[in-house]
Protein backbone atom coordinates (compact mmCIF):
# COMPACT_ATOMS: atom_id res chain seq x y z
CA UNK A 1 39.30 -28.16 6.55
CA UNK A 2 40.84 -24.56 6.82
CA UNK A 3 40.48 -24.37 3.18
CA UNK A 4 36.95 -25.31 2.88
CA UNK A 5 36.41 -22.83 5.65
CA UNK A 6 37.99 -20.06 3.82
CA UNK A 7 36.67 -20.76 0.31
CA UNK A 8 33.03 -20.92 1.50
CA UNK A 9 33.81 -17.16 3.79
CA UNK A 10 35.10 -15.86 0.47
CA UNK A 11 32.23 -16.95 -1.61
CA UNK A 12 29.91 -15.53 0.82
CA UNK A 13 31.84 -11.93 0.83
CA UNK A 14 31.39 -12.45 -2.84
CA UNK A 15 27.77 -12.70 -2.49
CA UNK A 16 27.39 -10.27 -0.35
CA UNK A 17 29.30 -7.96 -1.95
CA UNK A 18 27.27 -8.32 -5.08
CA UNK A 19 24.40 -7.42 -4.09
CA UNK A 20 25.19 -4.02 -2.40
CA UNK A 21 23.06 -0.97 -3.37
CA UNK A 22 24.08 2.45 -3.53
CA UNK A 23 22.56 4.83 -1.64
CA UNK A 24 20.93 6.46 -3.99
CA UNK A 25 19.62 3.13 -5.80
CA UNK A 26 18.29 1.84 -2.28
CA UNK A 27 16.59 5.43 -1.84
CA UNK A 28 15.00 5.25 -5.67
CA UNK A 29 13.65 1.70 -4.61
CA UNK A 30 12.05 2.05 -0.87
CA UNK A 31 10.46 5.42 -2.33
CA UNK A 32 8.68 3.15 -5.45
CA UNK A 33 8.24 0.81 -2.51
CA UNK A 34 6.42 2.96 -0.43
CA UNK A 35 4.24 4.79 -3.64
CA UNK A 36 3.42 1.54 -5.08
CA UNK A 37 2.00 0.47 -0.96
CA UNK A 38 0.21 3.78 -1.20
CA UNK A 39 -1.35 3.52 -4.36
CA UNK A 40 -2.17 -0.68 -3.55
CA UNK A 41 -4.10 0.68 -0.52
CA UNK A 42 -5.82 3.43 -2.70
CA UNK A 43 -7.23 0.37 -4.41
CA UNK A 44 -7.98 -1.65 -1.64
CA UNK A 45 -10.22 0.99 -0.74
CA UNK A 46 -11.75 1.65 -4.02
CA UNK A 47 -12.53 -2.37 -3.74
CA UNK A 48 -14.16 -1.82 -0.39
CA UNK A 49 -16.14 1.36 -1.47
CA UNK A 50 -17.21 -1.20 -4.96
CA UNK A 51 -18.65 -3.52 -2.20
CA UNK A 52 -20.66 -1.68 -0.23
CA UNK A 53 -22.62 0.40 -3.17
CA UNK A 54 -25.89 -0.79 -4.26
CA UNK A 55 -25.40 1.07 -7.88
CA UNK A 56 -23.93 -1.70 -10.64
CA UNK A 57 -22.88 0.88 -12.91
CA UNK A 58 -20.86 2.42 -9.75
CA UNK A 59 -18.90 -0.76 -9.06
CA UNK A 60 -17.74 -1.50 -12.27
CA UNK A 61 -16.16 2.15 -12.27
CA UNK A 62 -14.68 1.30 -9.01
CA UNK A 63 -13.84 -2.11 -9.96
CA UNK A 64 -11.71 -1.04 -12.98
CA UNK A 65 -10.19 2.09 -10.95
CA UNK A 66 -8.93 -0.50 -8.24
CA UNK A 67 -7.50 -2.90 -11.37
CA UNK A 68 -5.72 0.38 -12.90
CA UNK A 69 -4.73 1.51 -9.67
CA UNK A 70 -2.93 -1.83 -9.07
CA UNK A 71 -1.47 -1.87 -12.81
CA UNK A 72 -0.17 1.38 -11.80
CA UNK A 73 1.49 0.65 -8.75
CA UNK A 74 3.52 -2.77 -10.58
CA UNK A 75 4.43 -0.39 -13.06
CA UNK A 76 5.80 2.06 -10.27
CA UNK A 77 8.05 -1.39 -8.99
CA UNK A 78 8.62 -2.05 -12.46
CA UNK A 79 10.42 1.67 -13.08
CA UNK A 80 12.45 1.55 -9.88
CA UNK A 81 13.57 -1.70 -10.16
CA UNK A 82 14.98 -1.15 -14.19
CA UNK A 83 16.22 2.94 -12.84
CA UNK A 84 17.50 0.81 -9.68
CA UNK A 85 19.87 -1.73 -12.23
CA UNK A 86 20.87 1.41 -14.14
CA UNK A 87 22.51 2.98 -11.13
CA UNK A 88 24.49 -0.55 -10.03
């Protein structure tokens, strides 16, 4: 029993110890985090502003800015996260 105990404890250390950031790595990710939030609520907004104007020309613009804007921000993830496994 001890040795399940202790095998199972060890593989969780292991776990755990694998998937430990550096400071720097966790700093480069909840900064992309926090961009990519921004620029997802930029959109949001643009979506909102697309909504409430009677001009069709007007909300396609804002429709595509909002799409672009949300490209954007996954390609803001995207860069942190490959910087991010560079730094492990």
């Amino acid at each position: 029993m001890k040795k399940i105990v202790l095998i199972a404890a060890a593989a969780g250390l292991m776990s755990v110890a694998a998937c430990s950031k550096s400071p720097e790595a966790a700093a480069v990710e909840n900064s992309a985090d926090m961009l990519a939030d921004n620029m997802e609520m930029q959109a949001d907004n643009m979506d909102a502003m697309a909504d409430n104007t009677s001009n069709a020309v007007a909300t396609d613009v804002l429709e595509n800015a909002a799409d672009n804007m949300n490209a954007a921000a996954d390609n803001v993830r995207d860069a942190a996260d490959e910087k991010t496994d560079n730094m492990n």
